[in-house]
PDB file of N, CA and C in Angstrom:
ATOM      1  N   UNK A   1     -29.770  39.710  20.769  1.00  0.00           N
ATOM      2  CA  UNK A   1     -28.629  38.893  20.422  1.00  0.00           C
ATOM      3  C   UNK A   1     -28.637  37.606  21.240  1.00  0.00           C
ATOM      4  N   UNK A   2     -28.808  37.853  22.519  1.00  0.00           N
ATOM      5  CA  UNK A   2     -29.434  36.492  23.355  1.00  0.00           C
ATOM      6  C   UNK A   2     -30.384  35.543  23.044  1.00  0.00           C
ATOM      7  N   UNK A   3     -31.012  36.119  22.381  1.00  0.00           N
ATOM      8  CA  UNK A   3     -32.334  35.447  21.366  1.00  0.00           C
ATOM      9  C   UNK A   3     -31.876  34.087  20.750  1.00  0.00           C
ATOM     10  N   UNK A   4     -31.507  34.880  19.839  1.00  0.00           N
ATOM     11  CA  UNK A   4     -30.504  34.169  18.643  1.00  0.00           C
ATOM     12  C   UNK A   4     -29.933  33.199  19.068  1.00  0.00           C
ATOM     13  N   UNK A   5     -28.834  33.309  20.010  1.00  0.00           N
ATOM     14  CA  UNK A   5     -27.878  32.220  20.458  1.00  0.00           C
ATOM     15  C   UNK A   5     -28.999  31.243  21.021  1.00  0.00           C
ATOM     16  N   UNK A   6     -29.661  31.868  21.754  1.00  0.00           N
ATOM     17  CA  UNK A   6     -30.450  30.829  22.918  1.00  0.00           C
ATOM     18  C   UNK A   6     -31.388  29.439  21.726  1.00  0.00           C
ATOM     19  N   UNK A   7     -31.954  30.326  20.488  1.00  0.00           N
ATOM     20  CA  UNK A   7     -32.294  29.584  19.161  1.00  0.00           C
ATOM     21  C   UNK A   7     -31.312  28.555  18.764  1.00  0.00           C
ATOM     22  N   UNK A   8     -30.157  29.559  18.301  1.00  0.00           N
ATOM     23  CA  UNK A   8     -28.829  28.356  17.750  1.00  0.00           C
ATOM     24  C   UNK A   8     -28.578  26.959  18.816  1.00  0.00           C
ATOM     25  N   UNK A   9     -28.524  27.220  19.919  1.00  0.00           N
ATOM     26  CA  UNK A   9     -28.387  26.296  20.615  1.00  0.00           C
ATOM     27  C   UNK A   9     -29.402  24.878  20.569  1.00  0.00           C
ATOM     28  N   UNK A  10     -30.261  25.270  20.832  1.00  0.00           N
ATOM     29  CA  UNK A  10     -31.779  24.683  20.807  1.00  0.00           C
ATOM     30  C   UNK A  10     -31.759  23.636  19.478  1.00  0.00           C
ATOM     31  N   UNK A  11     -31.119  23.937  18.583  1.00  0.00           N
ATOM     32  CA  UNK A  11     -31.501  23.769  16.821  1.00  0.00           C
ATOM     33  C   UNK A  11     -30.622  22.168  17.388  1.00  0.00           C
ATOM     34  N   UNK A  12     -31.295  21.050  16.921  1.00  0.00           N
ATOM     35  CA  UNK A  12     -30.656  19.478  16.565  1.00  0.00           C
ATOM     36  C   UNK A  12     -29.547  19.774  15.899  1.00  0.00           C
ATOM     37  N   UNK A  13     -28.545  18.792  16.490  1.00  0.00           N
ATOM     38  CA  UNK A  13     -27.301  18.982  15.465  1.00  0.00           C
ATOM     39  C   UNK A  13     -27.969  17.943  14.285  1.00  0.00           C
ATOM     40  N   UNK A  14     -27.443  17.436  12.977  1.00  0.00           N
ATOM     41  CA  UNK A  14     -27.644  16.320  12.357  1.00  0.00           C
ATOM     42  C   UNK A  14     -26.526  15.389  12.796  1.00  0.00           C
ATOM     43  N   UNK A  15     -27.006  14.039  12.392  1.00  0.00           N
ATOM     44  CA  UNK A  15     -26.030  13.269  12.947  1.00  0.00           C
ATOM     45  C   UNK A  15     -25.314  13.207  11.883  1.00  0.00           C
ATOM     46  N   UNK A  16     -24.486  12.362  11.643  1.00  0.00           N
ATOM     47  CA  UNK A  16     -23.322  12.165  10.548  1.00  0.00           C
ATOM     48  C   UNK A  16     -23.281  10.421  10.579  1.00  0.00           C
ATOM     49  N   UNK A  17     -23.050  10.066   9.393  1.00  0.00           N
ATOM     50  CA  UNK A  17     -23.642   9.024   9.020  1.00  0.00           C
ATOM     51  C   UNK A  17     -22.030   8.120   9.410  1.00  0.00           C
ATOM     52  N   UNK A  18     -20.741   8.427   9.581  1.00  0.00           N
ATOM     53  CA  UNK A  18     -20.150   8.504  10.129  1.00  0.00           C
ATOM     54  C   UNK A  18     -19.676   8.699  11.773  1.00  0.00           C
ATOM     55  N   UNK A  19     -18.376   7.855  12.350  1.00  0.00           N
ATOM     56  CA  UNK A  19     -18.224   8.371  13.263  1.00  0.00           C
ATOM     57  C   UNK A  19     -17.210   9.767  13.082  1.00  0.00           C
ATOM     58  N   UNK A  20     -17.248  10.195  13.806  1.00  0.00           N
ATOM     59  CA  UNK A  20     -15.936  11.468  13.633  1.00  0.00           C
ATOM     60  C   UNK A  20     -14.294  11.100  13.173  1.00  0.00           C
ATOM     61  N   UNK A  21     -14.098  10.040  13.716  1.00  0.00           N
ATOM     62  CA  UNK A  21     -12.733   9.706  13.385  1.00  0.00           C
ATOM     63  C   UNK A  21     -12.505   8.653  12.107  1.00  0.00           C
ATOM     64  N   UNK A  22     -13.477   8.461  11.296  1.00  0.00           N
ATOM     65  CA  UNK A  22     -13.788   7.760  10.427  1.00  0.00           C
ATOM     66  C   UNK A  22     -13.252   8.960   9.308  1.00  0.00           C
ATOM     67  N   UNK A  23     -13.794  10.184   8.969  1.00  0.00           N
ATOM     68  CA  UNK A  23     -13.771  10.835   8.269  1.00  0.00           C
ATOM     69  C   UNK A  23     -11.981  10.953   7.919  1.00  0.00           C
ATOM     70  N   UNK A  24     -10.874  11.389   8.954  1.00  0.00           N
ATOM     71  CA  UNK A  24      -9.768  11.368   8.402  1.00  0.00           C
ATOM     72  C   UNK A  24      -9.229   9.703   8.098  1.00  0.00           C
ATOM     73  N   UNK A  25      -9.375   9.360   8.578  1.00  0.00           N
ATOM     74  CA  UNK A  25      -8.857   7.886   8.121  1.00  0.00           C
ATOM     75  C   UNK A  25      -9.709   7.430   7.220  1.00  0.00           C
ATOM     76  N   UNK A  26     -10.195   8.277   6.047  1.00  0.00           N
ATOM     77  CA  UNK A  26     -11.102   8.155   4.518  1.00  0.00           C
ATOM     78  C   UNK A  26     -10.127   8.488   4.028  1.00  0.00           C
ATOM     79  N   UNK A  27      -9.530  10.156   4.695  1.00  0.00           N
ATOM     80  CA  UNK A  27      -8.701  10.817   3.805  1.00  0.00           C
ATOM     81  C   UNK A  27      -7.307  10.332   3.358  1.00  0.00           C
ATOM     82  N   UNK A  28      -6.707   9.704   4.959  1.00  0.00           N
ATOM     83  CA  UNK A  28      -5.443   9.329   5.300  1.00  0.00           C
ATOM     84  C   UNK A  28      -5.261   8.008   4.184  1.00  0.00           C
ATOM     85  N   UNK A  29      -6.034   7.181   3.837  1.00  0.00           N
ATOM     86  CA  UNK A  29      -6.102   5.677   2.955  1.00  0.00           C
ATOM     87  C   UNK A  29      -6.157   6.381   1.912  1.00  0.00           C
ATOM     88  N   UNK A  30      -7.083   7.525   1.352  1.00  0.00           N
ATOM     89  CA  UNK A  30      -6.990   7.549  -0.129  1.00  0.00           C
ATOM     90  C   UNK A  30      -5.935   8.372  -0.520  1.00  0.00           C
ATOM     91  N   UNK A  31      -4.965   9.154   0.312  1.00  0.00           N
ATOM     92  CA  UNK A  31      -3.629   9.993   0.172  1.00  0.00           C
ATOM     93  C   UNK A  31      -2.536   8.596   0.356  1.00  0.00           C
ATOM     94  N   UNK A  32      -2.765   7.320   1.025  1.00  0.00           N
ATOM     95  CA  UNK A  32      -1.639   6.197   0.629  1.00  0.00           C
ATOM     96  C   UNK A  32      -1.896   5.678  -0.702  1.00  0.00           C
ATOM     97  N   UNK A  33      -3.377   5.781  -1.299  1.00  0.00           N
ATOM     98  CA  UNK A  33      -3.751   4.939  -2.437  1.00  0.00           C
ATOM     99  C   UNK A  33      -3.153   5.766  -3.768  1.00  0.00           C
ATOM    100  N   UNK A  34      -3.691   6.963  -3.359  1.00  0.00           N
ATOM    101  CA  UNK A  34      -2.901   7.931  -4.700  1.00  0.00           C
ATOM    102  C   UNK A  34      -1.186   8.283  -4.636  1.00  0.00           C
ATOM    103  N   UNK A  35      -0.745   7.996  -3.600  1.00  0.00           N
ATOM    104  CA  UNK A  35       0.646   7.879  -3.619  1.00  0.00           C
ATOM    105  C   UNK A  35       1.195   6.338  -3.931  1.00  0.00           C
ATOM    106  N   UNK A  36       0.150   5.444  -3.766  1.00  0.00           N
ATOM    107  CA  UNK A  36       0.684   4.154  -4.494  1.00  0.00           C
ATOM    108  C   UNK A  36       0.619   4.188  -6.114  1.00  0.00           C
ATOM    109  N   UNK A  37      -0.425   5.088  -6.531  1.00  0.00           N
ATOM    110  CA  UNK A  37      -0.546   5.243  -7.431  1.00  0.00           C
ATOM    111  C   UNK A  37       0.489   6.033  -8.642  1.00  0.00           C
ATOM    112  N   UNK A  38       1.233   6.616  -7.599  1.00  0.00           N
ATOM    113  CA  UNK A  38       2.290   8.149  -8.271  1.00  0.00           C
ATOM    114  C   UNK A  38       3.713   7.023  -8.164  1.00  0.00           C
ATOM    115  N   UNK A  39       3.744   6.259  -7.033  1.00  0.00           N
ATOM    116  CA  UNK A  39       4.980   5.501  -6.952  1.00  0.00           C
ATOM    117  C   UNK A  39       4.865   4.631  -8.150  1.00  0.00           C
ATOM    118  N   UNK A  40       3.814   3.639  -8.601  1.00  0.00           N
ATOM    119  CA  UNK A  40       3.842   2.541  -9.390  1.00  0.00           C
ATOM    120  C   UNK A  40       4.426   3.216 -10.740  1.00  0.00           C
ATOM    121  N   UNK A  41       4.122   4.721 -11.051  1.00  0.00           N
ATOM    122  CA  UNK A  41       4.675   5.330 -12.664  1.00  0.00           C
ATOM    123  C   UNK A  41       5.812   5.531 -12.411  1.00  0.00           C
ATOM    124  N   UNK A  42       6.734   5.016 -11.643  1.00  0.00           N
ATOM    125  CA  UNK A  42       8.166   6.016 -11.421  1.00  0.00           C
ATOM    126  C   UNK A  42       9.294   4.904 -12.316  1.00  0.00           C
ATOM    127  N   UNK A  43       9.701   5.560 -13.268  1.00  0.00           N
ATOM    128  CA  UNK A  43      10.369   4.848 -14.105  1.00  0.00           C
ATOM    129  C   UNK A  43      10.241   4.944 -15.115  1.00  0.00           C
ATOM    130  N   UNK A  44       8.928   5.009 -15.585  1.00  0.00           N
ATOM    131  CA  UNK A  44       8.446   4.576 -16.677  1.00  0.00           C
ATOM    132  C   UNK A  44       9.157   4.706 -17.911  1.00  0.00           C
ATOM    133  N   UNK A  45       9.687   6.446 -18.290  1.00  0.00           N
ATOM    134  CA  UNK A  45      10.521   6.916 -18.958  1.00  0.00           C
ATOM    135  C   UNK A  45      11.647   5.794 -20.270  1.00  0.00           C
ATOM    136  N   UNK A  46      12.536   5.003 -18.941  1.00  0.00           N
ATOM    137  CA  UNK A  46      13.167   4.237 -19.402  1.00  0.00           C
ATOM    138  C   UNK A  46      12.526   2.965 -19.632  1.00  0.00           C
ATOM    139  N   UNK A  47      11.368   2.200 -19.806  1.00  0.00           N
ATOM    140  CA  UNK A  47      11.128   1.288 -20.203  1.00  0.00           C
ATOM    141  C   UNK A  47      10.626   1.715 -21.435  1.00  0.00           C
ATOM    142  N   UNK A  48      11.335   2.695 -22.259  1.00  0.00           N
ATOM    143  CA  UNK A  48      10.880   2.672 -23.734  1.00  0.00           C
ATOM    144  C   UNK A  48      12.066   2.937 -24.291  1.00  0.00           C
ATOM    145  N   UNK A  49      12.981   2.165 -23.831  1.00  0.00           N
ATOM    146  CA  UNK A  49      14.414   2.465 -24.437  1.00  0.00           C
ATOM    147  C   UNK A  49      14.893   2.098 -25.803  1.00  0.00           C
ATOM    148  N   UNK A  50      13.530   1.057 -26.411  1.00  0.00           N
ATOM    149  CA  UNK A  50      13.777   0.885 -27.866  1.00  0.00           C
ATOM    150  C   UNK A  50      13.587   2.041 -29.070  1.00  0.00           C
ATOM    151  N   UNK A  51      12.711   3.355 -28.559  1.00  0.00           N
ATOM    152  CA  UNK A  51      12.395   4.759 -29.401  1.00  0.00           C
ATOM    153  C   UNK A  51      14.020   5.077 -29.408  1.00  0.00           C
ATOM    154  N   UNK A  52      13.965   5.976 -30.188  1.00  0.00           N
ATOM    155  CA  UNK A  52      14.837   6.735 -31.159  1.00  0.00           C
ATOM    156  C   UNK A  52      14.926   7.899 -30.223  1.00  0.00           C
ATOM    157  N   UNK A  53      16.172   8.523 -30.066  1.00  0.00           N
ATOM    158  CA  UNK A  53      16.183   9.685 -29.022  1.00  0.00           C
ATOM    159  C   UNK A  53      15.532  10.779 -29.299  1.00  0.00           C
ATOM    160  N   UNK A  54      15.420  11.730 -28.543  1.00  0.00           N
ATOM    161  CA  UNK A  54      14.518  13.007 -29.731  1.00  0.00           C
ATOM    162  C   UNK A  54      16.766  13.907 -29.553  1.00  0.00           C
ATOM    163  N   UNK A  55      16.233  14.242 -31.202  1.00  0.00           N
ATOM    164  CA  UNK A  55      17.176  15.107 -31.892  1.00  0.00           C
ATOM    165  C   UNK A  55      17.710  16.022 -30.561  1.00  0.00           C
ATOM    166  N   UNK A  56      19.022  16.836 -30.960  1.00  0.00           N
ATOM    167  CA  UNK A  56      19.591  17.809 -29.919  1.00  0.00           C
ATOM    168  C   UNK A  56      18.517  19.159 -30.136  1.00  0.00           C
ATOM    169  N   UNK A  57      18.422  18.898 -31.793  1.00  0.00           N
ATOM    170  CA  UNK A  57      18.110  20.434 -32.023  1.00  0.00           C
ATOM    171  C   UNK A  57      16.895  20.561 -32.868  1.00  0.00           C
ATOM    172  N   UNK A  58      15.102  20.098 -32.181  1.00  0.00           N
ATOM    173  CA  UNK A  58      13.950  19.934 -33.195  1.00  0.00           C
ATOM    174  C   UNK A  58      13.846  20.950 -33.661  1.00  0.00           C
ATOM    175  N   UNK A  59      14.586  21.694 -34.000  1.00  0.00           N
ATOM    176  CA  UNK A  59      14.238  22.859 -35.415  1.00  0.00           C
ATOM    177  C   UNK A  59      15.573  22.209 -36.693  1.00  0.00           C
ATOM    178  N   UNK A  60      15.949  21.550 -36.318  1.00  0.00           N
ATOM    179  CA  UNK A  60      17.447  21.229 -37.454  1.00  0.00           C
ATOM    180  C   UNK A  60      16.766  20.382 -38.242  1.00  0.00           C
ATOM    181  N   UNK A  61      16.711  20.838 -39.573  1.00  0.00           N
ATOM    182  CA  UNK A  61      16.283  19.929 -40.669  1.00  0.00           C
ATOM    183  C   UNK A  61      17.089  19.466 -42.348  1.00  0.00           C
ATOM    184  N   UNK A  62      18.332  19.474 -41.445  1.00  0.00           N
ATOM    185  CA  UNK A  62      19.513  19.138 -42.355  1.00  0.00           C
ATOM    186  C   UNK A  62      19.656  17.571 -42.983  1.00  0.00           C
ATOM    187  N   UNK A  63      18.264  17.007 -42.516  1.00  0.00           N
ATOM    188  CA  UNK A  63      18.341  15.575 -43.552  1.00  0.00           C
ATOM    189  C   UNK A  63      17.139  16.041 -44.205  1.00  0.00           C
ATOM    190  N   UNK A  64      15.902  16.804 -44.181  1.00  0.00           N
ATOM    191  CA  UNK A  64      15.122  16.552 -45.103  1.00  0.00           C
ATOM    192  C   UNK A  64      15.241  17.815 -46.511  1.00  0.00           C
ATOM    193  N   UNK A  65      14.720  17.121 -47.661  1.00  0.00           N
ATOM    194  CA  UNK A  65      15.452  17.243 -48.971  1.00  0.00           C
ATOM    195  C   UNK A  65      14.010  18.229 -48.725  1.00  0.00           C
ATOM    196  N   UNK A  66      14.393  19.415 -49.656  1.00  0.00           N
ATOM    197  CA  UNK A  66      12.939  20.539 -49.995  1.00  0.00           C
ATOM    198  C   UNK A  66      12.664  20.363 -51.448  1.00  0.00           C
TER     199      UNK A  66
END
């Protein structure tokens, strides 16, 4: 079992093409970018206030003739 470890140790780390603190501040910018993204749709709903409401009751078909 000493073996082993004494191996693991020995083994090159790889480097990272990155520094270490680079990696969350990738994450941290693209969690503001997609929340700029979720903020810019907020509304939207009512800027189509010229449509026609939807009915109380879409099964009621008391205007169309059979």
């Amino acid at each position: 079992m000493h073996a082993l470890i004494a191996l693991a140790a020995e083994e090159p780390h790889a480097e990272l093409f990155l520094p270490t603190w680079a990696f969350p501040l990738i994450v941290a910018a693209a969690f503001v970018v997609l929340g700029f993204v979720s903020w810019s749709f907020r509304d939207v709903a009512n800027r189509h206030a010229d449509r026609e409401p939807f009915p109380a009751d879409p099964h009621d078909h008391a205007d169309e003739h059979h």
